[in-house]
C-alpha atoms as a PDB file:
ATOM      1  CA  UNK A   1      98.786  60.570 108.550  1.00  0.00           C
ATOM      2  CA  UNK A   2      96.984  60.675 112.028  1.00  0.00           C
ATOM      3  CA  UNK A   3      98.497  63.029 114.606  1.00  0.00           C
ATOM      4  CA  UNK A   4     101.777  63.431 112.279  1.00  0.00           C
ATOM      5  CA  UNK A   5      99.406  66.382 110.550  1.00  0.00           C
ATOM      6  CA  UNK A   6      99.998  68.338 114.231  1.00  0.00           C
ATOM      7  CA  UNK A   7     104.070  67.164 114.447  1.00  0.00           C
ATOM      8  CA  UNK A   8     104.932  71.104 113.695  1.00  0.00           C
ATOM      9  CA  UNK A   9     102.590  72.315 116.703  1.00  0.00           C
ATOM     10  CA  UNK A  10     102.800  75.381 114.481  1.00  0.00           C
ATOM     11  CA  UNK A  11      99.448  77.444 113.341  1.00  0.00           C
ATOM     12  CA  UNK A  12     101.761  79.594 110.229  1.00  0.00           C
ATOM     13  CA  UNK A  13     102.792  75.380 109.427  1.00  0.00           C
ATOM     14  CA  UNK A  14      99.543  74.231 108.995  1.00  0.00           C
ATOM     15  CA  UNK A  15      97.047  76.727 107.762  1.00  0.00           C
ATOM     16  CA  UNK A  16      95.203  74.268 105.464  1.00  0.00           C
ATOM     17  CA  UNK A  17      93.779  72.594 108.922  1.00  0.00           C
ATOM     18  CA  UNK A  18      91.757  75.788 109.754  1.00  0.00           C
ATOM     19  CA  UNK A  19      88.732  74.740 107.458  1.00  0.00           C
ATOM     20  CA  UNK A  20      88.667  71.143 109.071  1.00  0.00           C
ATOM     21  CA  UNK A  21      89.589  71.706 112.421  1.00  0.00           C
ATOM     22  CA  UNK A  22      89.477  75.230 113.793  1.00  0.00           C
ATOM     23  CA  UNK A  23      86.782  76.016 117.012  1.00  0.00           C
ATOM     24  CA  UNK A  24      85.780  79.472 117.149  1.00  0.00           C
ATOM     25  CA  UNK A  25      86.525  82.025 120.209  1.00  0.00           C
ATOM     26  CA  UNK A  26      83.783  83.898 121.657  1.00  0.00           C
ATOM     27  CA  UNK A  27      83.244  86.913 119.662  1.00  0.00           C
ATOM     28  CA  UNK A  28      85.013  85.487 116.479  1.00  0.00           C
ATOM     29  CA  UNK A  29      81.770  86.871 114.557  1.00  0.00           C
ATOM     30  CA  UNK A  30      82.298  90.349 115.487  1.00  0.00           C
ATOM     31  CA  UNK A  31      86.058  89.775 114.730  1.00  0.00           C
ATOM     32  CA  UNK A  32      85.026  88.426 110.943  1.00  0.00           C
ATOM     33  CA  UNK A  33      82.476  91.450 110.356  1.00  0.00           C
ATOM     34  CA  UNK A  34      83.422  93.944 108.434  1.00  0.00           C
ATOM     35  CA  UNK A  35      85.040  96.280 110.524  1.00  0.00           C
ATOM     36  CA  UNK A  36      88.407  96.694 112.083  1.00  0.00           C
ATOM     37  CA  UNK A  37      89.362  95.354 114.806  1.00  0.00           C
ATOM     38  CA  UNK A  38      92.336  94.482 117.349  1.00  0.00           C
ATOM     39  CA  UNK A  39      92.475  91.311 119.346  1.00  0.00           C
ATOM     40  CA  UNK A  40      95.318  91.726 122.454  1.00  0.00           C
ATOM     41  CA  UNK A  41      96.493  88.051 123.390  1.00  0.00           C
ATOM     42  CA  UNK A  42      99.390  85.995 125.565  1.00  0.00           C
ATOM     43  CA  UNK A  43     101.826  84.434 124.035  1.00  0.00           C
ATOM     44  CA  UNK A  44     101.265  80.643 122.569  1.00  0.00           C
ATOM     45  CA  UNK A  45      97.199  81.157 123.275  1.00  0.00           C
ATOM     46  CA  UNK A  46      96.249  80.830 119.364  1.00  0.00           C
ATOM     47  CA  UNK A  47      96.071  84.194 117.624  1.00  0.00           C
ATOM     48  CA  UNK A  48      98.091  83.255 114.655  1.00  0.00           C
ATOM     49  CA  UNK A  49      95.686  80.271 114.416  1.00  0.00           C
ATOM     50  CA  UNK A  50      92.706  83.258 114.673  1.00  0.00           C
ATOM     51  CA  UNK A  51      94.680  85.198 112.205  1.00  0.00           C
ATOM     52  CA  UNK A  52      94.760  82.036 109.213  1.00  0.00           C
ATOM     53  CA  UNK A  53      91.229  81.525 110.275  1.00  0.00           C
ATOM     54  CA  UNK A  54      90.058  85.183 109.480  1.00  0.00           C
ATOM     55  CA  UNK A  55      92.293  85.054 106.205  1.00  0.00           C
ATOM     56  CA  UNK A  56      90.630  81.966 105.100  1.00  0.00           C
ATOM     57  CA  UNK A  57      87.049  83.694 105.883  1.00  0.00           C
ATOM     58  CA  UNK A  58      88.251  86.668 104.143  1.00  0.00           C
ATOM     59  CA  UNK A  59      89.282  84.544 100.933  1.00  0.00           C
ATOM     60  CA  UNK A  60      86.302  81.824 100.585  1.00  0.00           C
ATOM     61  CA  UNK A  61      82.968  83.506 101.868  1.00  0.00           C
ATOM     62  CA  UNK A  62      83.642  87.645 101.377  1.00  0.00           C
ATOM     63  CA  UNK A  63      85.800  87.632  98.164  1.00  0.00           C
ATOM     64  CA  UNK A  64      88.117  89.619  99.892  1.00  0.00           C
ATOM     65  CA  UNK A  65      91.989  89.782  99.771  1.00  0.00           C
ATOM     66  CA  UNK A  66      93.840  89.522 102.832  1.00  0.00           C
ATOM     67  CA  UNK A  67      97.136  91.170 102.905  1.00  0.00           C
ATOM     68  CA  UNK A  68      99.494  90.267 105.644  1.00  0.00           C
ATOM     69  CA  UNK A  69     101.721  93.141 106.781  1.00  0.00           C
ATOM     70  CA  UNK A  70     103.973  94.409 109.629  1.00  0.00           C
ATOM     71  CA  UNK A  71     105.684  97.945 110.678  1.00  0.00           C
ATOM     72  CA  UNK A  72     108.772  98.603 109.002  1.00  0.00           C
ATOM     73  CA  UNK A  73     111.532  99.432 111.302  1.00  0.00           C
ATOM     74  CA  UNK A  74     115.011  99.304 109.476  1.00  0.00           C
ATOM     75  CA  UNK A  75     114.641 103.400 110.062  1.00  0.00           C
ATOM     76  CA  UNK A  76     114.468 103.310 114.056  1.00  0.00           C
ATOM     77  CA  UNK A  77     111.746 104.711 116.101  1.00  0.00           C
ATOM     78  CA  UNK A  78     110.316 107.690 114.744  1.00  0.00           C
ATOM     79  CA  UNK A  79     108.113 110.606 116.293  1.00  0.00           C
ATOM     80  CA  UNK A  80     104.255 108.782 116.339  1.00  0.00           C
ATOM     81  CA  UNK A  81     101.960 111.320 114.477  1.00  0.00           C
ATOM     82  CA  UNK A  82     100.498 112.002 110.944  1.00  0.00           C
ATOM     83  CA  UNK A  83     104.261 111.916 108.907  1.00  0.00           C
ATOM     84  CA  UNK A  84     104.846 108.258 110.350  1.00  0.00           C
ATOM     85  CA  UNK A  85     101.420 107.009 109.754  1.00  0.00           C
ATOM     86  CA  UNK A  86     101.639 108.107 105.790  1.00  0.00           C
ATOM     87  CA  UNK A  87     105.558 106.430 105.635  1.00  0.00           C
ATOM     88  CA  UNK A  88     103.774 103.068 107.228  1.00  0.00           C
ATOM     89  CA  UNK A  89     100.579 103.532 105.397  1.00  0.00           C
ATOM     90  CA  UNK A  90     103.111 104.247 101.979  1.00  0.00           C
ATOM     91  CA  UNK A  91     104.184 100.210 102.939  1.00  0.00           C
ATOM     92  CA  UNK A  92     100.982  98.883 103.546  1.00  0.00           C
ATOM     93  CA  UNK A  93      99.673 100.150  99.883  1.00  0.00           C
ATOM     94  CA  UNK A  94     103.261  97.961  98.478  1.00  0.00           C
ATOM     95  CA  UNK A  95     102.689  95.096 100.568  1.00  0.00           C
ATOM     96  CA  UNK A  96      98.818  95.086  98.757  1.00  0.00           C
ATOM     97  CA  UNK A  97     100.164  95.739  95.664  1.00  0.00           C
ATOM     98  CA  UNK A  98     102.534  92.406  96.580  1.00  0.00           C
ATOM     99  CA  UNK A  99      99.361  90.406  96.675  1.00  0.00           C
ATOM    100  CA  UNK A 100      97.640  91.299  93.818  1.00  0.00           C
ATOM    101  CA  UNK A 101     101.123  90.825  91.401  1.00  0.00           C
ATOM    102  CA  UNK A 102     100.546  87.154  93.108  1.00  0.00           C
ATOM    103  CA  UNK A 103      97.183  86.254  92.419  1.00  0.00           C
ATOM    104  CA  UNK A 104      97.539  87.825  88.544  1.00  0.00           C
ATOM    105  CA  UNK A 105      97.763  84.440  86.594  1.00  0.00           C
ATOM    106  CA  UNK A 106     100.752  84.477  83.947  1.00  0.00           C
ATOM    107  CA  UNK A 107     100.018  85.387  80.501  1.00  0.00           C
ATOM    108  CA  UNK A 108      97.354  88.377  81.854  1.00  0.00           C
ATOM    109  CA  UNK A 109      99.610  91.113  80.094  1.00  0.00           C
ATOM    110  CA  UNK A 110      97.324  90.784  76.844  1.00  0.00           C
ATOM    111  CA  UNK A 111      94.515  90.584  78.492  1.00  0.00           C
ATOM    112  CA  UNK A 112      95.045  93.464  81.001  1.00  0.00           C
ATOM    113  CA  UNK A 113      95.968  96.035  78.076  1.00  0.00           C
ATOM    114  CA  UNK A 114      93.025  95.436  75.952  1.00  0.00           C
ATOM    115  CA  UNK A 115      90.841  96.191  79.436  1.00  0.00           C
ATOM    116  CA  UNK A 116      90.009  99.762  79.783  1.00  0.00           C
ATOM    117  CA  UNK A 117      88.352  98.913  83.060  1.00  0.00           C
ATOM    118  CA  UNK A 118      91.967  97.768  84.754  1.00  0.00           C
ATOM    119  CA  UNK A 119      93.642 100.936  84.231  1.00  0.00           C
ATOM    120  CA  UNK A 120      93.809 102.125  87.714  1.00  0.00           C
ATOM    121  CA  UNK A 121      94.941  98.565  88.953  1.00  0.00           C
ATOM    122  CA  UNK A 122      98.023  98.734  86.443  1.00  0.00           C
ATOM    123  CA  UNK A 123      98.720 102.182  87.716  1.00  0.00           C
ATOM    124  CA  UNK A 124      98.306 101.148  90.858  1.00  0.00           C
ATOM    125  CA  UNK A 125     100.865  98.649  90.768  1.00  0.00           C
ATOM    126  CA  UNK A 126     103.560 100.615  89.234  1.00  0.00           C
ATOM    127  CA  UNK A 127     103.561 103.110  91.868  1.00  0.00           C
ATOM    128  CA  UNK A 128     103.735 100.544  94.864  1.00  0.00           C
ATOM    129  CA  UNK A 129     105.031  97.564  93.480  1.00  0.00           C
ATOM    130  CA  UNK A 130     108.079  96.542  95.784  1.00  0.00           C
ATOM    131  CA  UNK A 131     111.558  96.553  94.208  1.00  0.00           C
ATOM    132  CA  UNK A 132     112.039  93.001  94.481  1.00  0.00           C
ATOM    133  CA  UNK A 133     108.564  92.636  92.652  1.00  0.00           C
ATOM    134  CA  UNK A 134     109.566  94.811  89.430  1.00  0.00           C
ATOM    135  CA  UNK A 135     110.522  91.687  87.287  1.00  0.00           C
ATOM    136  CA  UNK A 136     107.388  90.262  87.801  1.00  0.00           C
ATOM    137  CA  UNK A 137     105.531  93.329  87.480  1.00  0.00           C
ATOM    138  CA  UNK A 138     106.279  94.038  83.806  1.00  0.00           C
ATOM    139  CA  UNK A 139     106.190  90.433  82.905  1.00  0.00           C
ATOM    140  CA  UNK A 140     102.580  90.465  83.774  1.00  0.00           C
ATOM    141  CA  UNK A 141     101.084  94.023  83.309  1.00  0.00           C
ATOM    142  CA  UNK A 142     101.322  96.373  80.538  1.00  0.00           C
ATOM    143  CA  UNK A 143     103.134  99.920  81.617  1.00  0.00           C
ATOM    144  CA  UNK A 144     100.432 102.082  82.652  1.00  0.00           C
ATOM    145  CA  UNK A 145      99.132 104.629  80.082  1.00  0.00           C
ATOM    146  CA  UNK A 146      96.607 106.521  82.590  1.00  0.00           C
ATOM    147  CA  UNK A 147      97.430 109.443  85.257  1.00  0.00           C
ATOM    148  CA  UNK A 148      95.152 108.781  87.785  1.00  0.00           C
ATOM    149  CA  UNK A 149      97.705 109.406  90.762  1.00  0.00           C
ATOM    150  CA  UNK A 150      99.589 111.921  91.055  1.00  0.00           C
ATOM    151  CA  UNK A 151     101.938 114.033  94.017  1.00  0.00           C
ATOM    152  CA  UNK A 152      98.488 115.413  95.232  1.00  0.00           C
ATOM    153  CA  UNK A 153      96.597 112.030  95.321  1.00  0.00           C
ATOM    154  CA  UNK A 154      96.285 111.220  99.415  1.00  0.00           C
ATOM    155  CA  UNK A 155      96.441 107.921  99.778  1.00  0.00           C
ATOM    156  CA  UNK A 156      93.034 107.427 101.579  1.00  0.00           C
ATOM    157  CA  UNK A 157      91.824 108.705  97.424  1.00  0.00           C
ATOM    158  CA  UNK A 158      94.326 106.139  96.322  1.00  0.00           C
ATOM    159  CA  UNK A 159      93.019 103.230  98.482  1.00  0.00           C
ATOM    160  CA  UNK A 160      89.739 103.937  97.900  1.00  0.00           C
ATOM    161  CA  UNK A 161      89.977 103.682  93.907  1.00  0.00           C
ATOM    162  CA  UNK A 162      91.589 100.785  94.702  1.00  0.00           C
ATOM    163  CA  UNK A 163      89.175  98.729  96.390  1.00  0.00           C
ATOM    164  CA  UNK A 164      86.343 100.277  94.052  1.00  0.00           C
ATOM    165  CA  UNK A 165      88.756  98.095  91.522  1.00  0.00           C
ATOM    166  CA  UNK A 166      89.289  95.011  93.049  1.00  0.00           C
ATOM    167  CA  UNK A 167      86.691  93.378  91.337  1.00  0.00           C
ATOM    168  CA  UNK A 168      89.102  92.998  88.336  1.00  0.00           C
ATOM    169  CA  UNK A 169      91.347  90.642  90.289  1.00  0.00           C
ATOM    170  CA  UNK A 170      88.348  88.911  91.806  1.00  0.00           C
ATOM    171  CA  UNK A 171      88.570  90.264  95.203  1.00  0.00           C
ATOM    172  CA  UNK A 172      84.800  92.152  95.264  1.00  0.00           C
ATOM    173  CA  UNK A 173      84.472  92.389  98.663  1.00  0.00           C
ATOM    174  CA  UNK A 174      87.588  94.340  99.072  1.00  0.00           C
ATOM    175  CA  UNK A 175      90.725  94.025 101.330  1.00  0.00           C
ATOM    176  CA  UNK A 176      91.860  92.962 104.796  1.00  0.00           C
ATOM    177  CA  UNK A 177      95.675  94.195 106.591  1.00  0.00           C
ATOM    178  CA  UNK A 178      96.567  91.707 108.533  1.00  0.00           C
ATOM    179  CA  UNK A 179      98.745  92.301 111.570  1.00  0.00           C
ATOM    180  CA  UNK A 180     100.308  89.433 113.230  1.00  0.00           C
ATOM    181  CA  UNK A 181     103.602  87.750 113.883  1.00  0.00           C
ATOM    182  CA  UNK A 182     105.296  91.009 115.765  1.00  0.00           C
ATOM    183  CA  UNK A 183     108.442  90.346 117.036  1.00  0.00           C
ATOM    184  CA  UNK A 184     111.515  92.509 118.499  1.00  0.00           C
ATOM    185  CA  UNK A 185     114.695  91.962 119.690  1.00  0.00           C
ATOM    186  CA  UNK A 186     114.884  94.752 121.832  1.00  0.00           C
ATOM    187  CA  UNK A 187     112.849  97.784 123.722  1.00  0.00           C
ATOM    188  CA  UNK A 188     114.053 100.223 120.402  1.00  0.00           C
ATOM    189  CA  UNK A 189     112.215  98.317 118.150  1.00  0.00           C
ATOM    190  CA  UNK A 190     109.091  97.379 121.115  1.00  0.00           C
ATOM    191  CA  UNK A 191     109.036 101.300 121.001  1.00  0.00           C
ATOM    192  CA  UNK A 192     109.098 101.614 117.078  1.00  0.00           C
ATOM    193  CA  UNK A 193     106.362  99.095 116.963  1.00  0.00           C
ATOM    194  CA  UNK A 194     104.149 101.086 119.612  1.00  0.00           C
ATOM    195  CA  UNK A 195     105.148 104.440 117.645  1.00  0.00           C
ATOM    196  CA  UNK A 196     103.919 103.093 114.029  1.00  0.00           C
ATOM    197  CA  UNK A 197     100.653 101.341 115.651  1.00  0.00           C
ATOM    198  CA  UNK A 198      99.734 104.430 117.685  1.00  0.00           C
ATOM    199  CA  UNK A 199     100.109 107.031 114.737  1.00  0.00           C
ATOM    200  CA  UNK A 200      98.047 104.465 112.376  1.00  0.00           C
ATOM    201  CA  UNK A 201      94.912 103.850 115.057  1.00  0.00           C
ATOM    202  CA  UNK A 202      94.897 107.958 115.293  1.00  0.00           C
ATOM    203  CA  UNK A 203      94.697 108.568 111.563  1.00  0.00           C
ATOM    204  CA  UNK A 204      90.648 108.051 111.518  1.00  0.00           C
ATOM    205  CA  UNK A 205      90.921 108.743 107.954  1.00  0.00           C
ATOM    206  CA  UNK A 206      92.077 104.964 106.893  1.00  0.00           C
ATOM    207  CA  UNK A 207      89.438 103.674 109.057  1.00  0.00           C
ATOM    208  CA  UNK A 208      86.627 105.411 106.703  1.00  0.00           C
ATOM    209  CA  UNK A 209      87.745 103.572 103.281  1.00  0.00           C
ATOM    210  CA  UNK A 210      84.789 101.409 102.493  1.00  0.00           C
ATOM    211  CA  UNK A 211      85.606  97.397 102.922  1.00  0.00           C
ATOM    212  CA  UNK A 212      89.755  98.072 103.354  1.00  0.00           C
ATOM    213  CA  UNK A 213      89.429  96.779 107.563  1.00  0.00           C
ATOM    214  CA  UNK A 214      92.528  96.120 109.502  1.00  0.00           C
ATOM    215  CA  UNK A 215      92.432  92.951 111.243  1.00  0.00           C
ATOM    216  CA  UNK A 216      95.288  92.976 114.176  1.00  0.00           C
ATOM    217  CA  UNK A 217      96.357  90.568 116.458  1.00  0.00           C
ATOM    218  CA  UNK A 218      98.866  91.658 119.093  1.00  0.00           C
ATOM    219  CA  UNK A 219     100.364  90.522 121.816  1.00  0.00           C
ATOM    220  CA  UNK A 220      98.767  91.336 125.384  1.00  0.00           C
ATOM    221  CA  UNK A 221     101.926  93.771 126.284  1.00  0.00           C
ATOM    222  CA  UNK A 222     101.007  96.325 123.771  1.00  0.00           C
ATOM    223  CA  UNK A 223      97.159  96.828 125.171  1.00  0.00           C
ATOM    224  CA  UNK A 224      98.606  99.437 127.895  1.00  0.00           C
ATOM    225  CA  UNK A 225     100.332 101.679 124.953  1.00  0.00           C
ATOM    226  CA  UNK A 226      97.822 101.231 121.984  1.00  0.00           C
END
């Protein structure tokens, strides 16, 4: 195909070129260690392309998931603090639970209720399983049977049983948030954005769940605030 592979001049169009053709940055192996980190960036200078590139690392040498999510904002800005980062961190849980229901083969339902060991997984998913995901939810896992969450669970005790777990969907090495692609149409929902990013980088609490890292790439505007 020649240059016609590059016609999109799009990174989120072509992510299969990353193994062939991506250079490394200086200091893409601290950004690929495990730890979270933040990369601030201009506009059009290749942190989408860094973003596929970390996501492919994630997948192929750690055996870790990575889980692309952004704020939620259909509610407005809200007060930055503890209550926000919980609502935000409530959505990150779903969009992880979104990305295990897709790597669970069909025809695991049989399999998954005669495992003891995926308990917490099933139970996982019925409590943070987007709407839109239900269908496919109970086509491929049995109703959960266990109460291992409850009210009183905090969701740093959630997240942790989760990745202890993740070895049952073959992700061993555990799971990576991925933060790219943000986007506003106005300075409301620039402020929302700031608001949701500032009350999860306080919360020090997410940041101590072994091998869950947050990998974010944001544009250069929102250094000043974050």
């Amino acid at each position: 195909m020649g240059l016609q592979v590059l016609s999109t001049k799009n990174a989120e169009a072509e992510p299969w070129l990353v193994q062939h053709a991506f250079v490394p940055p200086p200091g893409f192996e601290f950004l690929k260690g495990s730890n979270s980190s933040i990369i601030y960036a201009r506009s059009g200078t290749g942190k989408t392309t860094i973003c596929c590139a970390l996501e492919d690392y994630a997948r192929r040498e750690l055996l870790c998931l990575p889980v692309k999510w952004t704020p939620d904002l259909t509610m407005g800005p809200q007060t930055p603090g503890t209550e926000l980062a919980m609502t935000q961190f409530s959505s990150i849980l779903s969009a992880c639970a979104h990305e295990i229901l897709g790597f669970l083969p069909d025809g695991s339902k049989k399999r998954i209720k005669d495992d003891k060991s995926f308990d917490l997984i099933a139970e996982f998913l019925y409590h943070f399983a987007p709407r839109e995901d239900q269908e496919r939810l109970t086509k491929k896992v049995p109703a959960s049977k266990s109460f291992l969450i409850n009210g009183d669970t905090t969701f740093e005790v959630i997240a942790t049983g989760l990745i202890t777990n993740m070895k049952q969907v073959g992700f061993p090495g555990g799971i990576w948030i991925m933060v790219d692609g943000l986007n506003w149409n106005s300075d409301i929902q620039k402020q929302g954005t700031i608001n949701v990013l500032q009350s999860i980088l306080s919360t020090l609490s997410f940041f101590d769940i072994p091998n869950f890292h947050f990998k974010m790439v944001l544009p250069m505007e929102l250094e000043r605030d974050l």
